[in-house]
Protein backbone atom coordinates (compact mmCIF):
# COMPACT_ATOMS: atom_id res chain seq x y z
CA UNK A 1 -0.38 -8.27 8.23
CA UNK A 2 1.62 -8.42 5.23
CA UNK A 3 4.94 -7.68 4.39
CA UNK A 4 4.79 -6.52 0.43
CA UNK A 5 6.92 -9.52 -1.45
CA UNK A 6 4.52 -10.42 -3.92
CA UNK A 7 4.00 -14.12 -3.90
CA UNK A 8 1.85 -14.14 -7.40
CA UNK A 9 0.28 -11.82 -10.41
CA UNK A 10 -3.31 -12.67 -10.56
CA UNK A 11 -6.12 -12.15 -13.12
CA UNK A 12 -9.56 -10.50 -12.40
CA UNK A 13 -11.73 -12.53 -13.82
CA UNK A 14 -15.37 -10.96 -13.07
CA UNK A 15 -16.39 -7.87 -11.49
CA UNK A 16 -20.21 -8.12 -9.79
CA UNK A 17 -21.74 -5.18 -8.46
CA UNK A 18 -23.30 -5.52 -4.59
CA UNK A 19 -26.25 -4.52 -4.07
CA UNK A 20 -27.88 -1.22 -2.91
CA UNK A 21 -24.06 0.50 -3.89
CA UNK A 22 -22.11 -1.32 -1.33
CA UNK A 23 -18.91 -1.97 -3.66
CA UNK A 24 -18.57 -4.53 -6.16
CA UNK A 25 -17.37 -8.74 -5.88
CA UNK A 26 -14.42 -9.46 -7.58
CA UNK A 27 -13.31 -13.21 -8.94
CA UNK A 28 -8.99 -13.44 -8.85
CA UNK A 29 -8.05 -16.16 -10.68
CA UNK A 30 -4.01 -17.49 -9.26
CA UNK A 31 -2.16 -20.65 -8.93
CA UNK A 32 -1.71 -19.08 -5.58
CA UNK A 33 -5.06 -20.65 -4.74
CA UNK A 34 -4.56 -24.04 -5.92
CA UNK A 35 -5.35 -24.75 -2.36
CA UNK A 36 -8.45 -22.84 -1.35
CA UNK A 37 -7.97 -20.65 1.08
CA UNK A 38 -10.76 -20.89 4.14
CA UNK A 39 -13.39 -17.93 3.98
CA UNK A 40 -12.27 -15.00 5.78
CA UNK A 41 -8.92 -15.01 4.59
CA UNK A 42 -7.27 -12.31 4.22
CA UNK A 43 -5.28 -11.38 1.45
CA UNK A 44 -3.84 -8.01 -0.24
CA UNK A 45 -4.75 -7.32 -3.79
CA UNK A 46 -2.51 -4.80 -5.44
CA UNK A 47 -1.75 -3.83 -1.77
CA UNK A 48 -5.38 -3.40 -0.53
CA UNK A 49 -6.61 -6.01 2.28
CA UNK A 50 -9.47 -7.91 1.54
CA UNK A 51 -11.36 -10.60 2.86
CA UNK A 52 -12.29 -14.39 1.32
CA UNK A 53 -15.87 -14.40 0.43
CA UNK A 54 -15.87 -17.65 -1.66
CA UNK A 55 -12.96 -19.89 -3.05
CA UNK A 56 -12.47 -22.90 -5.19
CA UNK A 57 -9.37 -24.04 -6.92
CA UNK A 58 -7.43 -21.84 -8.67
CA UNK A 59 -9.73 -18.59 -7.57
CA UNK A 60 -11.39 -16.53 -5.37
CA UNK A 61 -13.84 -13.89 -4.55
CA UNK A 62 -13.11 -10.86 -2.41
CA UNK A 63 -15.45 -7.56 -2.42
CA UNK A 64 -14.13 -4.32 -2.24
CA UNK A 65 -16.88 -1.81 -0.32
CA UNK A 66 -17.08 2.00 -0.67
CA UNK A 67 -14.01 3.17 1.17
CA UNK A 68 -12.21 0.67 -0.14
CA UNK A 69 -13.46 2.22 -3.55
CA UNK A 70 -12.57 5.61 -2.64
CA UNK A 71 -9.04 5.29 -1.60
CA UNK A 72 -7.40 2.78 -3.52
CA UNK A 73 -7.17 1.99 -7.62
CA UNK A 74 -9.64 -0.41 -7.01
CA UNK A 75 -12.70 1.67 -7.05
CA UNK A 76 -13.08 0.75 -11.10
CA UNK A 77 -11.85 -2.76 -11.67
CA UNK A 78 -11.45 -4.04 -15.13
CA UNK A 79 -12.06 -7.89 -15.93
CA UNK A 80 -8.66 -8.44 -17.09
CA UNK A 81 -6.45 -6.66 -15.55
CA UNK A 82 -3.56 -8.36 -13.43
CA UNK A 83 -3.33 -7.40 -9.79
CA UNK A 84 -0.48 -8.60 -7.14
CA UNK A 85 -1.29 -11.14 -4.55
CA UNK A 86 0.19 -11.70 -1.03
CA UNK A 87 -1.51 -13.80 1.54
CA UNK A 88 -1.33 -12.68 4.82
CA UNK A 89 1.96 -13.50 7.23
CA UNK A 90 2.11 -16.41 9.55
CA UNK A 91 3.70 -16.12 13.11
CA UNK A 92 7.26 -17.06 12.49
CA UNK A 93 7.62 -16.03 8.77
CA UNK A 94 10.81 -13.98 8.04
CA UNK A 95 9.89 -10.59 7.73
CA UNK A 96 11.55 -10.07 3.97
CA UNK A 97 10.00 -6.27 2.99
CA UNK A 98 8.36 -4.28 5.92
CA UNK A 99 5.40 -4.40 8.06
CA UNK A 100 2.57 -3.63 5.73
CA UNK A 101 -0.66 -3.89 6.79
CA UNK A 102 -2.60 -3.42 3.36
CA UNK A 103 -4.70 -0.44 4.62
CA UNK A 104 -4.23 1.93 2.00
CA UNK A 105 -3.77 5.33 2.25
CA UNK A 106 -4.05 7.04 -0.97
CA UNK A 107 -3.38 7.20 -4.43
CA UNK A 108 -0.09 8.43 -6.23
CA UNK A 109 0.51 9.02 -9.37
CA UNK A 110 3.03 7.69 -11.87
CA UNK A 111 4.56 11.10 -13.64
CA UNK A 112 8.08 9.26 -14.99
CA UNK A 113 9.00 6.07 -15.69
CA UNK A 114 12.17 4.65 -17.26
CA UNK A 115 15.66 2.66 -17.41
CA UNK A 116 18.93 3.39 -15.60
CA UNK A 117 20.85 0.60 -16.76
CA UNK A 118 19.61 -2.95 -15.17
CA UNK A 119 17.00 -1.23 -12.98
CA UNK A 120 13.57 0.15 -13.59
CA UNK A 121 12.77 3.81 -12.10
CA UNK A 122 9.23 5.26 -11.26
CA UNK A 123 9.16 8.63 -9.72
CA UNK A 124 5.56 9.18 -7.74
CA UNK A 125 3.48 11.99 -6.90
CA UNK A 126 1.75 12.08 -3.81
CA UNK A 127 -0.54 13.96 -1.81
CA UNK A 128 1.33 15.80 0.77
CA UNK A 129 -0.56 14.71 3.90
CA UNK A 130 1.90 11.68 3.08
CA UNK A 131 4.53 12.94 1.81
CA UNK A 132 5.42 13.83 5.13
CA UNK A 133 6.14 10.16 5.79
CA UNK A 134 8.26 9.27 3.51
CA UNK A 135 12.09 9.07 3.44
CA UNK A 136 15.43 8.84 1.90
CA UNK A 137 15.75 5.24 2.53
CA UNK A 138 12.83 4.55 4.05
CA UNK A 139 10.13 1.93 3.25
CA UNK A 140 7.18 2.75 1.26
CA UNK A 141 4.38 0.39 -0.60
CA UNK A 142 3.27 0.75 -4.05
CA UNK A 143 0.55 -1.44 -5.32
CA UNK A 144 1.56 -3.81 -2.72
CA UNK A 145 5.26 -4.30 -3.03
CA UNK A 146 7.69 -3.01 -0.47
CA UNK A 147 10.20 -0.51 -1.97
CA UNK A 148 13.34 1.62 -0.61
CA UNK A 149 12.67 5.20 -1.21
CA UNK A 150 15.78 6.77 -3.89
CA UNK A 151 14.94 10.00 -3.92
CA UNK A 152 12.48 12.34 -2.09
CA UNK A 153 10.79 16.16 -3.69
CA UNK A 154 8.31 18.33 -3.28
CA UNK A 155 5.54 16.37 -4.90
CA UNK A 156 6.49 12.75 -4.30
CA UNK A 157 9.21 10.18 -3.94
CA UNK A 158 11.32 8.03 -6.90
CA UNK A 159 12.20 4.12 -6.53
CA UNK A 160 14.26 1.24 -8.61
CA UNK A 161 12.81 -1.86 -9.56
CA UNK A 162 15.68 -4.59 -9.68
CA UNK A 163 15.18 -6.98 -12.71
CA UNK A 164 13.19 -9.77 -10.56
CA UNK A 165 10.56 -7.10 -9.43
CA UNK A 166 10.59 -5.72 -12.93
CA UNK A 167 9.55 -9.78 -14.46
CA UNK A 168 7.31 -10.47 -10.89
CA UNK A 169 5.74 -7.13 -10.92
CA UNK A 170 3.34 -4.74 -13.23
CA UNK A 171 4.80 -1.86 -12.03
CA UNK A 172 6.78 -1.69 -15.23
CA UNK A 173 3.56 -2.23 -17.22
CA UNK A 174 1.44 0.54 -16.67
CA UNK A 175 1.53 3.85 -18.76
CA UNK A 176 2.73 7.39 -17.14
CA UNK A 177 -0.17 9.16 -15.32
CA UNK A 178 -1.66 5.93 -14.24
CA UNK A 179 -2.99 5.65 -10.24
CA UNK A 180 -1.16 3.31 -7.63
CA UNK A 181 -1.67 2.54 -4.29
CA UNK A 182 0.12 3.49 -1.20
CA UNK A 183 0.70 2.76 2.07
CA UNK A 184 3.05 4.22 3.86
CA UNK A 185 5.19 3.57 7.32
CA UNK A 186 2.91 2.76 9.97
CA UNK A 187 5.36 3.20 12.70
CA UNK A 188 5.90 6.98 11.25
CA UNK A 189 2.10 7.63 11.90
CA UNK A 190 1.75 6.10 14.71
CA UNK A 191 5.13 8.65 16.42
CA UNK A 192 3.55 11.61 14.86
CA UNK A 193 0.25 11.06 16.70
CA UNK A 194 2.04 10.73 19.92
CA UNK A 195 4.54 13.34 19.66
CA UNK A 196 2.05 15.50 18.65
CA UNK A 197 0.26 15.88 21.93
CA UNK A 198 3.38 17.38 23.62
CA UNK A 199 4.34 20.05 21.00
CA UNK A 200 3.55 23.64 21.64
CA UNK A 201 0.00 24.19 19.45
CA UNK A 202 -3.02 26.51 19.73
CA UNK A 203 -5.12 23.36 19.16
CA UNK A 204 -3.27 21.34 22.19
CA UNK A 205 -3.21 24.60 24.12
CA UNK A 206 0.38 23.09 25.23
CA UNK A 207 2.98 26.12 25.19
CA UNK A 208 7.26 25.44 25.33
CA UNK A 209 6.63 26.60 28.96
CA UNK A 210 4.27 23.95 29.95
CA UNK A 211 6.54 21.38 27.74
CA UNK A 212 9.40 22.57 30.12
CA UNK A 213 7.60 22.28 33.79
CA UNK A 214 6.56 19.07 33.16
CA UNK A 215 10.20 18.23 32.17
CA UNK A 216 9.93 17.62 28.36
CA UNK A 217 11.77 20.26 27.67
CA UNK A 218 14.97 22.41 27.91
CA UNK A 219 14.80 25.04 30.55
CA UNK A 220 18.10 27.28 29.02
C-alpha cells in the first residue's frame, strides 16, 4: 500500500532480460536506499509495485514480468531514465495523498502540457473503461503521484502540478504524446462491482421489478 507522495527520483541503472521472456531485472540506483531494504520489499516505481530481488547501498533490483510489461510504461525501460520511488506505508503513517495500491491500470497519454501562472498543467487521455472513474475533484495517480482531478472530458482528465511537485517530479519533463501510468480510485471499482449485481441487466437477469420485491427499489 502506498499513498503516491514521492519520497525520491531514482535512476535506472541496468536493464537485464529474464530468461525464457519472463520480463526483464531492473537496477534503481536512490539515496532512498542508503539503507538496504530487506528482499521482498515492496516498493512502487513510477507507480507500479514491485518486489526487492537484491539490494545493496544506494540500489536495488526489482523485475518487472509480462503483465507488468503490458500495462504499465515499464514494458521498455531505458538505462537512464529517472523513475519515482515510494516505499510502501507503515501502520500508523499519515495518509498524505490517497490509498494507492501501485497496481496499475493502464496507460494515458500526455496530449497538452503547459503553464498557468505558478502551476504546471497536463491534460490526459485515457481509455474509457477508466474514464468512468474519474472525477471533478477526485483522486487519481499518474506515474505514481497522487493528484486532484481539475477538469474532466470525453477523452481524459487535466491536473496542476504545484511548484514542489513540478522540482520533485518528472512529470514536467517528459514531451507531449509520451505514456504514463495510472491507477485510479480503488474504492470507485470496488462500488461499481457491487452495485452492479442489483441493477436491472440482461446479463444479471435482475429486472426494476425484482429490484423492487426484494425492497431495493421504489415501488411508485
Amino acid at each position: 500500500m502506498f499513498t503516491g507522495l514521492v519520497e525520491d527520483m531514482g535512476c535506472i541503472r541496468e536493464v537485464v532480460p529474464l530468461p525464457r521472456g519472463s520480463g526483464v531485472r531492473l537496477g534503481i540506483a536512490s539515496s532512498l536506499f542508503g539503507s538496504p531494504p530487506p528482499l521482498g520489499a515492496s516498493v512502487a516505481v513510477d507507480g507500479a509495485c514491485l518486489t526487492v530481488v537484491a539490494s545493496s547501498p544506494g540500489q536495488v533490483s526489482v523485475e518487472v514480468g509480462p503483465e507488468t510489461q503490458e500495462r504499465t510504461t515499464l514494458g521498455k525501460p531505458i538505462a537512464g531514465r529517472q523513475v519515482h520511488l515510494e516505499r510502501a506505508l507503515c501502520v500508523g503513517d499519515r495518509l498524505g495523498g490517497h490509498i494507492v495500491t501501485g497496481h496499475v491500470d493502464g496507460v494515458g497519454i500526455v496530449e497538452k502540457s503547459g503553464l498557468r501562472g505558478d502551476n504546471w498543467d497536463l491534460w490526459i487521455a485515457i481509455p474509457d473503461m477508466l474514464l468512468r472513474y474519474v472525477v471533478v475533484k477526485g483522486a487519481v495517480c499518474v506515474d505514481g503521484v497522487s493528484l486532484t482531478v481539475n477538469e474532466v472530458s470525453e477523452r481524459g482528465f487535466s491536473i496542476s502540478l504545484v511548484p514542489h511537485t513540478q522540482t520533485h517530479t518528472h512529470l514536467v519533463k517528459g514531451p507531449v504524446s509520451r505514456g504514463v501510468n495510472i491507477e485510479v480510485d480503488l474504492v470507485a471499482k470496488h462500488i461499481e462491482k457491487l452495485v452492479t449485481a442489483y441493477l436491472p441487466s440482461a446479463k444479471t437477469g435482475i429486472t426494476l421489478e425484482k429490484l423492487k420485491e426484494f425492497g431495493y427499489a421504489r415501488g411508485d
